[in-house]
N, C-alpha and C. Protein backbone atom coordinates (compact mmCIF):
# COMPACT_ATOMS: atom_id res chain seq x y z
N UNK A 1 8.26 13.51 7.36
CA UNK A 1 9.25 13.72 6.33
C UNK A 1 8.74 14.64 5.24
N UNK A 2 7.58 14.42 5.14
CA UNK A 2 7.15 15.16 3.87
C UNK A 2 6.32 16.78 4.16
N UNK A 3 6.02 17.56 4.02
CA UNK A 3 5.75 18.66 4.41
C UNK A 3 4.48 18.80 3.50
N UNK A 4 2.98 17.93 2.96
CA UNK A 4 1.82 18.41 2.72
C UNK A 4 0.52 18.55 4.14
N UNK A 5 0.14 19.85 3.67
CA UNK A 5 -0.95 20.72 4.15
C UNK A 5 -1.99 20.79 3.74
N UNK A 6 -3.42 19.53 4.24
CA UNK A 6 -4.24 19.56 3.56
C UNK A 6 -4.95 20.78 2.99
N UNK A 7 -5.26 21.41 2.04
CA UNK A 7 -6.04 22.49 1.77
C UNK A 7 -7.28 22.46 2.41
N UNK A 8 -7.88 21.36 2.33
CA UNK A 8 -9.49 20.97 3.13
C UNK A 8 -9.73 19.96 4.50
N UNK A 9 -8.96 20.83 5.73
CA UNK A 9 -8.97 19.61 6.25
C UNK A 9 -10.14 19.55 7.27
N UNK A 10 -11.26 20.41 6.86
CA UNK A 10 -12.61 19.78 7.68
C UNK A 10 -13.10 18.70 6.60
N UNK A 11 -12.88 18.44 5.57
CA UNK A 11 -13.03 16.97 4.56
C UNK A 11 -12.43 16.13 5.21
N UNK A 12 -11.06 16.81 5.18
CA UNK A 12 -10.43 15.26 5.52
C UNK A 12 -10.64 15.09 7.08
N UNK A 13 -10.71 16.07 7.89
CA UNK A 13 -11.73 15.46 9.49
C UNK A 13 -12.82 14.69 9.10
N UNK A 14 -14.04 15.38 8.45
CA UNK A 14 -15.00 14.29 8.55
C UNK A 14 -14.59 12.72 7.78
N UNK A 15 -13.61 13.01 6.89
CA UNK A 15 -13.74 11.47 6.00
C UNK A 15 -12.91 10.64 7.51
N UNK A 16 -11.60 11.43 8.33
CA UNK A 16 -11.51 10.30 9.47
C UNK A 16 -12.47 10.11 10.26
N UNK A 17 -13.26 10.97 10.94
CA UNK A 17 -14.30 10.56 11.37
C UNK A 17 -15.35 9.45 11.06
N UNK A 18 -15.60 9.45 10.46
CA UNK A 18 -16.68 8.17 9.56
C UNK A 18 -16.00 7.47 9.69
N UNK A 19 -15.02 7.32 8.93
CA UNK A 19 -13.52 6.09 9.37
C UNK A 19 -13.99 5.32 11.00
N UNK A 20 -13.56 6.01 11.82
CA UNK A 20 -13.16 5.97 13.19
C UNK A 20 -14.68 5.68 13.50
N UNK A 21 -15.59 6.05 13.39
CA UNK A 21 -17.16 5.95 13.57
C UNK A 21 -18.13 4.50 12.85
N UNK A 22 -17.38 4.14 11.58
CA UNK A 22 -17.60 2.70 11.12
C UNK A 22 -16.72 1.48 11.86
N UNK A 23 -15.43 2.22 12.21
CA UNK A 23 -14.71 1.08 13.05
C UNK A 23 -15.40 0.80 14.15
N UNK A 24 -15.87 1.52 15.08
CA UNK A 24 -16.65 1.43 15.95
C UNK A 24 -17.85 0.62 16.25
N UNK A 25 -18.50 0.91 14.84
CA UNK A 25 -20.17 0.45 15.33
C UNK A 25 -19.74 -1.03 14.21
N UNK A 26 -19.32 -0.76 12.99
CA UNK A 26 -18.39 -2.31 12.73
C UNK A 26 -20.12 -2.95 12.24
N UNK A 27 -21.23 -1.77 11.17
CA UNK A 27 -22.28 -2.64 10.63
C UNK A 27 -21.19 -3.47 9.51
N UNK A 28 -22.56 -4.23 9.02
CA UNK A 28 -22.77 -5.01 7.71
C UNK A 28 -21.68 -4.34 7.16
N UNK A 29 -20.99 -5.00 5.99
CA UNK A 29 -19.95 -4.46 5.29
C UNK A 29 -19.16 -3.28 5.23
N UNK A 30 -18.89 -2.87 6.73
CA UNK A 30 -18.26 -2.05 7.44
C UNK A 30 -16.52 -1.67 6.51
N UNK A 31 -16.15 -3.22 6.22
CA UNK A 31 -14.93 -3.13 5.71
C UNK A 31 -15.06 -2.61 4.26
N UNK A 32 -15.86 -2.43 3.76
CA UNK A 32 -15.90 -2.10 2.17
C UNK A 32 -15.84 -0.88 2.28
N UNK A 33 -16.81 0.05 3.51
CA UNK A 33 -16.90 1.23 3.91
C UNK A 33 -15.33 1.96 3.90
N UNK A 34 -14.68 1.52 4.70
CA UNK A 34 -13.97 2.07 5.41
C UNK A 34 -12.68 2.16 4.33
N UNK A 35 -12.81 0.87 3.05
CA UNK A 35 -11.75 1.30 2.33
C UNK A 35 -11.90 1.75 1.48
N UNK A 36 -13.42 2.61 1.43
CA UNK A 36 -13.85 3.38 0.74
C UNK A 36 -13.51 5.07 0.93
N UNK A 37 -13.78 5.13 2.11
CA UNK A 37 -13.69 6.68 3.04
C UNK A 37 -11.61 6.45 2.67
N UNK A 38 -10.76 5.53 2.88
CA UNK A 38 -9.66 5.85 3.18
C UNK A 38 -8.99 6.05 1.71
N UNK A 39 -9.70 5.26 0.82
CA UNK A 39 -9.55 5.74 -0.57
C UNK A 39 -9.49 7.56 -0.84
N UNK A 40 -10.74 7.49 -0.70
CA UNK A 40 -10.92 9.10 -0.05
C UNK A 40 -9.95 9.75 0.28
N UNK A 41 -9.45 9.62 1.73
CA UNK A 41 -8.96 10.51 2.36
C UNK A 41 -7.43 10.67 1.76
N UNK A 42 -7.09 9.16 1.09
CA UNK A 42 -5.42 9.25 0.66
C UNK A 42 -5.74 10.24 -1.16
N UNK A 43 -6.56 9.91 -2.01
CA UNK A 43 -6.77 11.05 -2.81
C UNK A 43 -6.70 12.70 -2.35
N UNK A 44 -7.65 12.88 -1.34
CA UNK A 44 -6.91 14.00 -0.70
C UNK A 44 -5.92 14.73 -0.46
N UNK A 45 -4.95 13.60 0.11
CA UNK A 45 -3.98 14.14 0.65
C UNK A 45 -3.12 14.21 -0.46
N UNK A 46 -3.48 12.85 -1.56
CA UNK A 46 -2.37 13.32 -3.16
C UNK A 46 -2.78 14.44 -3.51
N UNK A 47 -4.19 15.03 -4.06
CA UNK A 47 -4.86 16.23 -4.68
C UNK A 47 -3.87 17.12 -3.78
N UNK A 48 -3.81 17.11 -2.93
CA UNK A 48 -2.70 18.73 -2.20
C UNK A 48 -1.49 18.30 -2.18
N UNK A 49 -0.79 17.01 -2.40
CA UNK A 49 0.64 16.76 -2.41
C UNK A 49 0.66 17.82 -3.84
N UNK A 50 -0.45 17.08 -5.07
CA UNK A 50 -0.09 17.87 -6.40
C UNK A 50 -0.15 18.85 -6.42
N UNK A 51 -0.80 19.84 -5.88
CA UNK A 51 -1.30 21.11 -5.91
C UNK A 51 -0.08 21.70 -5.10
N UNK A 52 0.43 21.43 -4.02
CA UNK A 52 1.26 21.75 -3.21
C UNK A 52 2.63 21.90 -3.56
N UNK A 53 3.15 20.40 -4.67
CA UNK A 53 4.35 20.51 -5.38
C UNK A 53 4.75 19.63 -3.68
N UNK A 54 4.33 18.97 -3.25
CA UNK A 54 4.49 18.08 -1.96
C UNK A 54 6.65 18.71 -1.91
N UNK A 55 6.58 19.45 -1.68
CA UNK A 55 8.08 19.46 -1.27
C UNK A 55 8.54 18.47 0.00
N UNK A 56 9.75 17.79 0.01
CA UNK A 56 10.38 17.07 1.31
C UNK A 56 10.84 18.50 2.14
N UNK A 57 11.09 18.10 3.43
CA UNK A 57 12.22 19.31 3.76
C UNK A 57 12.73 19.43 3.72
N UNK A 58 13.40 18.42 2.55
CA UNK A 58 14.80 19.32 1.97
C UNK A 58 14.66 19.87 0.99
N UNK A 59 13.57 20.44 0.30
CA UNK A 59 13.36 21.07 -0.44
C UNK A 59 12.98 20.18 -1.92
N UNK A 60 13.14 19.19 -2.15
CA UNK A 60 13.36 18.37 -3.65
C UNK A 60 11.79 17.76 -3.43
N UNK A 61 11.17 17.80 -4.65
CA UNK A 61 9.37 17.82 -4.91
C UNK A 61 9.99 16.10 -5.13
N UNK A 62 8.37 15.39 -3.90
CA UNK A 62 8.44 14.25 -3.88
C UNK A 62 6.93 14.44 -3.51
N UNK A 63 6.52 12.87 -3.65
CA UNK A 63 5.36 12.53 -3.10
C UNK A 63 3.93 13.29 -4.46
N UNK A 64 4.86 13.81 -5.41
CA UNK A 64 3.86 14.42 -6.67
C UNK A 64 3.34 12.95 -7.23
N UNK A 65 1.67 13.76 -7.62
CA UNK A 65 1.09 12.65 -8.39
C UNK A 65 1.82 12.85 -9.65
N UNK A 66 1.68 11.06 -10.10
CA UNK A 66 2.45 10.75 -11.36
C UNK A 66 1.64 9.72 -12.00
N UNK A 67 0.54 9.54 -12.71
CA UNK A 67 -0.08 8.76 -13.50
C UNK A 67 0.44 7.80 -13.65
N UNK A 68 2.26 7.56 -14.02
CA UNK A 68 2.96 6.74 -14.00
C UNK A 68 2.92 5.64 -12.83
N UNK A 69 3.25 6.36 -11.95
CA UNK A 69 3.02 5.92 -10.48
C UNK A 69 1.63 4.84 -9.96
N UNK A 70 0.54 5.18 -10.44
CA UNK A 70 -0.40 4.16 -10.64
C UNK A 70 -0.37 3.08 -11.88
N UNK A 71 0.57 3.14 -12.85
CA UNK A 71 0.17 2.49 -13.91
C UNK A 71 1.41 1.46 -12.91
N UNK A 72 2.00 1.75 -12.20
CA UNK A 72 3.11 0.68 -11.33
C UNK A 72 2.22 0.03 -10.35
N UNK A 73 1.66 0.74 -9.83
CA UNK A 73 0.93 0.30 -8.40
C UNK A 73 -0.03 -0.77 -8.87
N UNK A 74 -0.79 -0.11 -10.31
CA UNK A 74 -1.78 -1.26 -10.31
C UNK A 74 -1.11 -2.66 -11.23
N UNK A 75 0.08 -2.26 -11.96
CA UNK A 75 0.23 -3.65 -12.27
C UNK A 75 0.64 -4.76 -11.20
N UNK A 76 1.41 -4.11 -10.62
CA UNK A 76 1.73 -4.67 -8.90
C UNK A 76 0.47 -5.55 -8.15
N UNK A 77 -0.18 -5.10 -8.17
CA UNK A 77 -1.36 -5.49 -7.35
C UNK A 77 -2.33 -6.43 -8.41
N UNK A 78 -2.39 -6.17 -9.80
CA UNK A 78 -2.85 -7.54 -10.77
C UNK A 78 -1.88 -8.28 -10.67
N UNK A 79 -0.58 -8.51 -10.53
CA UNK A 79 0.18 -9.21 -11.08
C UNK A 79 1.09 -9.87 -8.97
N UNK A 80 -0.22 -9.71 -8.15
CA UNK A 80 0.47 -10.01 -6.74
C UNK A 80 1.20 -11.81 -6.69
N UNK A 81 0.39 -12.33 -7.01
CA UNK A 81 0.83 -13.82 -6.72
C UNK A 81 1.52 -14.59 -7.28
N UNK A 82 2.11 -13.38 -8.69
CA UNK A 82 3.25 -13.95 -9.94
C UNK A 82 4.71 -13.62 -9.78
N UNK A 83 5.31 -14.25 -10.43
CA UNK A 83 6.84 -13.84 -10.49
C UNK A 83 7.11 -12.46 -11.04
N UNK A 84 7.54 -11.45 -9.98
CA UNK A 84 7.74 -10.19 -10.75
C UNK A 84 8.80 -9.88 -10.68
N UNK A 85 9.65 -9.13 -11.55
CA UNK A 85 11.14 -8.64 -12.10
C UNK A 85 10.89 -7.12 -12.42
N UNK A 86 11.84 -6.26 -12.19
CA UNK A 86 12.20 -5.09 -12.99
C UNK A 86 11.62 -5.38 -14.37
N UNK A 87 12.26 -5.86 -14.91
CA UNK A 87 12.65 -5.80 -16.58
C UNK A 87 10.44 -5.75 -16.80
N UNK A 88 10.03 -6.90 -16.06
CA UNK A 88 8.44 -7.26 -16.17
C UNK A 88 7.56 -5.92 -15.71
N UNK A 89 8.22 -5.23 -15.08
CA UNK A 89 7.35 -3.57 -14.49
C UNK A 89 7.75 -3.08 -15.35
N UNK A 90 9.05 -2.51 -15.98
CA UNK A 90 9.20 -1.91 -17.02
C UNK A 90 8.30 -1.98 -18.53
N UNK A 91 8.27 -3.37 -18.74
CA UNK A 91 7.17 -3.67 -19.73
C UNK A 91 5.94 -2.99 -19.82
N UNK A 92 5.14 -3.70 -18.44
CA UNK A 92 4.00 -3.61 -18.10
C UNK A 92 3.59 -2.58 -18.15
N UNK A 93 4.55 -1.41 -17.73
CA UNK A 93 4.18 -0.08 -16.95
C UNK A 93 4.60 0.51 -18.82
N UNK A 94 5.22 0.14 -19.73
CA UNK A 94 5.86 1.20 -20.77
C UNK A 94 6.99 2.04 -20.00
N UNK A 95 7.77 1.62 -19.51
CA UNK A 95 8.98 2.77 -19.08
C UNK A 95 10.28 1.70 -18.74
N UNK A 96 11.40 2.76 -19.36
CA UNK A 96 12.76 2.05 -19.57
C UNK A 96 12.79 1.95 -17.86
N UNK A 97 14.04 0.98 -17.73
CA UNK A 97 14.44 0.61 -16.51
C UNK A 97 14.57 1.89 -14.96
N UNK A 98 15.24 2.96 -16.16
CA UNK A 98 15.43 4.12 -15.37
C UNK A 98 14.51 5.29 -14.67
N UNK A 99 13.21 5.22 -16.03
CA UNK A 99 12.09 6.02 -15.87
C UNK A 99 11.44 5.21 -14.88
N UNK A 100 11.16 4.23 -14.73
CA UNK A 100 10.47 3.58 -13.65
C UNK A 100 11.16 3.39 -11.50
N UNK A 101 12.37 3.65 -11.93
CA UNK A 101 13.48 3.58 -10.91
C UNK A 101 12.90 5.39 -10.13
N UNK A 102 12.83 6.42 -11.10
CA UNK A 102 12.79 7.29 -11.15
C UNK A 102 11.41 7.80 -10.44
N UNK A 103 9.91 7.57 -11.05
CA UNK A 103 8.92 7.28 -10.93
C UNK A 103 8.66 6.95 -9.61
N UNK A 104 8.86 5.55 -9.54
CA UNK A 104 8.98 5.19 -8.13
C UNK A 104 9.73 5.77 -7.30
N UNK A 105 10.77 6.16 -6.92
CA UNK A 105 11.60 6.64 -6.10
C UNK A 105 10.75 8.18 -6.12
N UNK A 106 10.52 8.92 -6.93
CA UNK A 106 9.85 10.50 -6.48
C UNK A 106 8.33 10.21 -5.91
N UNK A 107 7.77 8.98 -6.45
CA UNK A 107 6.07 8.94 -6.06
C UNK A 107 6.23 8.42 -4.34
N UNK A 108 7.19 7.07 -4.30
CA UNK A 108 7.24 6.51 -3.19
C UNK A 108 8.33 6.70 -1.96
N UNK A 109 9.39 7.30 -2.65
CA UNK A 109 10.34 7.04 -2.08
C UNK A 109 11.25 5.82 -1.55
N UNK A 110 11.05 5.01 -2.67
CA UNK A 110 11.32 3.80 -2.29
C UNK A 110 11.91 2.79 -4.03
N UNK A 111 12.32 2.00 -3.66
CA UNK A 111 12.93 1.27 -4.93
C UNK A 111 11.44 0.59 -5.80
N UNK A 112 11.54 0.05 -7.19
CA UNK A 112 9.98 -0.96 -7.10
C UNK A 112 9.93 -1.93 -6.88
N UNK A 113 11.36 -2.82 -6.61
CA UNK A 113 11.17 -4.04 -5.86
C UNK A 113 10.87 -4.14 -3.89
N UNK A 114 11.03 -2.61 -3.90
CA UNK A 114 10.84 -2.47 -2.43
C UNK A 114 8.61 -2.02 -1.93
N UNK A 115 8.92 -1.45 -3.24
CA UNK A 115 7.63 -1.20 -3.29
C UNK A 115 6.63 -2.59 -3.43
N UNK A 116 7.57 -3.42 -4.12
CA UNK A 116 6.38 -4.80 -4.03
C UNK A 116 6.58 -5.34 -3.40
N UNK A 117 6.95 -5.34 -2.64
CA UNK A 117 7.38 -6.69 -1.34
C UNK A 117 6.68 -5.36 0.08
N UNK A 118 6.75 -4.03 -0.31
CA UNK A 118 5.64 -3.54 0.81
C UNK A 118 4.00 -3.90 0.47
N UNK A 119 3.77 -3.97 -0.65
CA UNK A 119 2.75 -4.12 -1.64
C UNK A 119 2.02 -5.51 -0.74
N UNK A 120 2.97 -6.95 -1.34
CA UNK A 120 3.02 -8.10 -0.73
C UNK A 120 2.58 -7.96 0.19
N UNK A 121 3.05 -7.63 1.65
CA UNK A 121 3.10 -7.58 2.54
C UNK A 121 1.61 -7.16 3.21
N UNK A 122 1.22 -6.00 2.74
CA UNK A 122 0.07 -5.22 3.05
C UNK A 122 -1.12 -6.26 2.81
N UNK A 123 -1.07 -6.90 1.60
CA UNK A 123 -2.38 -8.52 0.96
C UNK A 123 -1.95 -9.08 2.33
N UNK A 124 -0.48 -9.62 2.42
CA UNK A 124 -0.65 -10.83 3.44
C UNK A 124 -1.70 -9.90 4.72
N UNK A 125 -0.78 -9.10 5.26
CA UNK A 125 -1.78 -8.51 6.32
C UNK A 125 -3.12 -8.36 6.32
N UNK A 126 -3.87 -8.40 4.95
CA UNK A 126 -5.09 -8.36 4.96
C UNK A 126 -5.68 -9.47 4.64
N UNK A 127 -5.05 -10.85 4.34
CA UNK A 127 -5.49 -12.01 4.01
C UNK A 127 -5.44 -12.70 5.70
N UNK A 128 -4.41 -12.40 6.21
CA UNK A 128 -4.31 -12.74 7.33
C UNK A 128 -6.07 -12.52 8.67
N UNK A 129 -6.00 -11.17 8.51
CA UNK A 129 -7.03 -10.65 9.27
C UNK A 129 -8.28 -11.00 9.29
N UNK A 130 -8.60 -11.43 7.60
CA UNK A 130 -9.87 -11.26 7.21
C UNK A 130 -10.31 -13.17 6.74
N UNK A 131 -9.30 -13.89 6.36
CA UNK A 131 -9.07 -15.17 6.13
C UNK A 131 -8.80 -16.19 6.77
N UNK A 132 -9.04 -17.38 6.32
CA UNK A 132 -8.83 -18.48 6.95
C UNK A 132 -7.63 -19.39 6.21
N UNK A 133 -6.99 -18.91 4.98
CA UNK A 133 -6.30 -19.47 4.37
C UNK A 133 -4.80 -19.83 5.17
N UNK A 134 -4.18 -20.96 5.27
CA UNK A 134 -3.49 -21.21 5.79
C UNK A 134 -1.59 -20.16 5.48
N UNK A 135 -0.66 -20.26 6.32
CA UNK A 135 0.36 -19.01 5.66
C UNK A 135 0.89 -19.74 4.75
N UNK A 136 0.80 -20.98 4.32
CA UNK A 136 1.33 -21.40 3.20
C UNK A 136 0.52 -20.80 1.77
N UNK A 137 -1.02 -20.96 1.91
CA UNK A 137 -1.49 -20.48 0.84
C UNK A 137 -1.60 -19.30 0.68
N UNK A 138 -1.14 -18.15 1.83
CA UNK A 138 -1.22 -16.51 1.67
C UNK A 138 0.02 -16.13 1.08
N UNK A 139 1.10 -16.89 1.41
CA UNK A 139 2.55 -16.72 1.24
C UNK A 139 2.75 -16.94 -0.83
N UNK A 140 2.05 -17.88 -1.03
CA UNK A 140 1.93 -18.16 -2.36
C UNK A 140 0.90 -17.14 -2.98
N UNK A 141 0.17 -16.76 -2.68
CA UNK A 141 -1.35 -15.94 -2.70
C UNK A 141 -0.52 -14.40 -3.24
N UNK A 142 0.30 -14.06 -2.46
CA UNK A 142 1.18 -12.55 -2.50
C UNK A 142 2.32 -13.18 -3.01
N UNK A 143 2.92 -13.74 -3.86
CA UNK A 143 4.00 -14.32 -4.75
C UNK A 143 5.44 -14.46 -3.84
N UNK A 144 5.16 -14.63 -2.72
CA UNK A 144 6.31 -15.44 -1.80
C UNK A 144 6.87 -16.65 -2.62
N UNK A 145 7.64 -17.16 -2.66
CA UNK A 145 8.54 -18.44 -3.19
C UNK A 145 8.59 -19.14 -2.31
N UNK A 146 8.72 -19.11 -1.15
CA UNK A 146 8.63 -19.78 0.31
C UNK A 146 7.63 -19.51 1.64
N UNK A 147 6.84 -20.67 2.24
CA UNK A 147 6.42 -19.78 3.53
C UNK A 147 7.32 -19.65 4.26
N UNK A 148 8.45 -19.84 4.56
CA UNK A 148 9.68 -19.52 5.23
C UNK A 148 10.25 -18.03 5.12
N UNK A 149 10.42 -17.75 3.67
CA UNK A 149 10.50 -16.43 3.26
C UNK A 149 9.48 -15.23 3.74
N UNK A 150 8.29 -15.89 3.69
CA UNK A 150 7.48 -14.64 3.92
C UNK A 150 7.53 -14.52 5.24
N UNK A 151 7.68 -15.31 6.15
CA UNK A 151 7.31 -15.49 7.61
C UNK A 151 8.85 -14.69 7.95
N UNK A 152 9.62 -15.07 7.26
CA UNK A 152 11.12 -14.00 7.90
C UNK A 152 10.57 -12.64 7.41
N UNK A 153 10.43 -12.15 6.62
CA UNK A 153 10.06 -10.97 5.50
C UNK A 153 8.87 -10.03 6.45
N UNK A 154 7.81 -11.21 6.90
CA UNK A 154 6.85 -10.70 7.75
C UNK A 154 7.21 -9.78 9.22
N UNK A 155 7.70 -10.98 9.45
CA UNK A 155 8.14 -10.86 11.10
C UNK A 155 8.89 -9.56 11.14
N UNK A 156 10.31 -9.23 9.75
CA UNK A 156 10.86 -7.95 10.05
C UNK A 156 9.81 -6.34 9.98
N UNK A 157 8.63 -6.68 9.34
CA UNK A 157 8.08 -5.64 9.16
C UNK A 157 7.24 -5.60 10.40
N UNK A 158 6.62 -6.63 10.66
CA UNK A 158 5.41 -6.38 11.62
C UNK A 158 5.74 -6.67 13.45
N UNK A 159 7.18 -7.56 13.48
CA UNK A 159 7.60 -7.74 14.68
C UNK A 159 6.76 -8.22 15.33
N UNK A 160 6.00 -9.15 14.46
CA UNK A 160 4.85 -10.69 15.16
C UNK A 160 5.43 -11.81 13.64
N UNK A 161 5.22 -13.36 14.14
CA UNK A 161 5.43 -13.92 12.91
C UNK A 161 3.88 -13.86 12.40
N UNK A 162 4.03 -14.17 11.44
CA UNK A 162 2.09 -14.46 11.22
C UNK A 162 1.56 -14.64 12.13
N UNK A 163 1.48 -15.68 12.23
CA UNK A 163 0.46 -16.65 12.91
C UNK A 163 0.05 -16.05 14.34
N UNK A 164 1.28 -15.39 14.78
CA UNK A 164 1.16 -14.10 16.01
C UNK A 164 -0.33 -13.23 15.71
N UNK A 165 0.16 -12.62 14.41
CA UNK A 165 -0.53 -11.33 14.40
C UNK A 165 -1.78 -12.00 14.04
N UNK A 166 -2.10 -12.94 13.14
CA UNK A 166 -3.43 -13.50 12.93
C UNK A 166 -4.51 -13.69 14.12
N UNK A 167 -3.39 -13.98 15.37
CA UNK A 167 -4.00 -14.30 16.36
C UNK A 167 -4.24 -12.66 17.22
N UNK A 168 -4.07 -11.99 17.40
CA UNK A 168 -3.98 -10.56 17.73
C UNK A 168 -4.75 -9.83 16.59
N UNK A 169 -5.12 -9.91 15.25
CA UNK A 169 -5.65 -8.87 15.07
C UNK A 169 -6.92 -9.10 14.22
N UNK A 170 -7.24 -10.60 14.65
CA UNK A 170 -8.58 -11.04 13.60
C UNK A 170 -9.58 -10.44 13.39
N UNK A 171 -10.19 -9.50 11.85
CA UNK A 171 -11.59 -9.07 11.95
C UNK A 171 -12.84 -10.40 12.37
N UNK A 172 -13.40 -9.20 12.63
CA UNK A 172 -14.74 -10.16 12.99
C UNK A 172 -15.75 -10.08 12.00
């Protein structure tokens, strides 16, 4: 959908490489590695979305870094296992209802209640993989209201219920 062209992409080869090369051999704190290199590689690809003016193909500039855009992401991610609202991102972040609607929709393409419940979703998947916590306490853990909820919520994204994918994709 989006039309960026890494400027450097023997960087961003070697940063997948290492990626793909720690998955592999899977040392000692392999996982810290790897979301280190992918940190990496997604700065990258923002540094040339910005530089690029990330046009869609339809022409309208999306996917631009927006400072804003992280001051959302990271309250999102402090604030995972709490009750979150519009009106509470707006606060958090300093931006009226609209600037944040706005924000989000050009950084993500996506709403910010859609953005936190992908947000959500991504913890459970990684609490899942890496944990032993039961889906009641992951479901509460990523600010689910129900394990019922998350397990419907889950299942539409990942097309396993939990407890499926826990079983299919456990790190070691």
């Amino acid at each position: 959908r989006y039309v960026v062209t890494p400027s450097a992409p023997g960087r961003l080869r070697d940063a997948y490489q290492a990626v793909a090369s720690l998955i592999d051999a899977r040392p000692a704190g392999y996982l810290a590695a790897v979301t280190g290199l992918a940190h990496a590689i997604v700065a990258l690809v923002i540094a040339d979305a910005s530089r690029a003016g990330a046009r869609s193909t339809d022409g309208t500039a999306r996917g631009a870094y927006d400072e804003r855009a992280d001051r959302v992401v990271r309250f999102l991610s402090d604030a995972m296992g709490e009750h979150v609202d519009v009106e509470a991102m707006c606060e958090a972040c300093a931006m009226s209802r609209t600037t944040l609607h706005a924000v989000v929709r050009r950084s993500f393409d996506t709403t910010p209640m859609r953005l936190l419940q992908f947000l959500r979703l991504r913890r459970a998947e990684q609490l899942l993989r890496a944990t032993e916590l039961s889906i009641k306490e992951i479901a509460s853990a990523v600010g689910f209201a129900s394990p019922y909820h998350f397990s419907t919520e889950f299942s539409k994204r990942y097309r396993a219920t939990p407890t499926t994918f826990r079983a299919a994709n456990r790190d070691e």
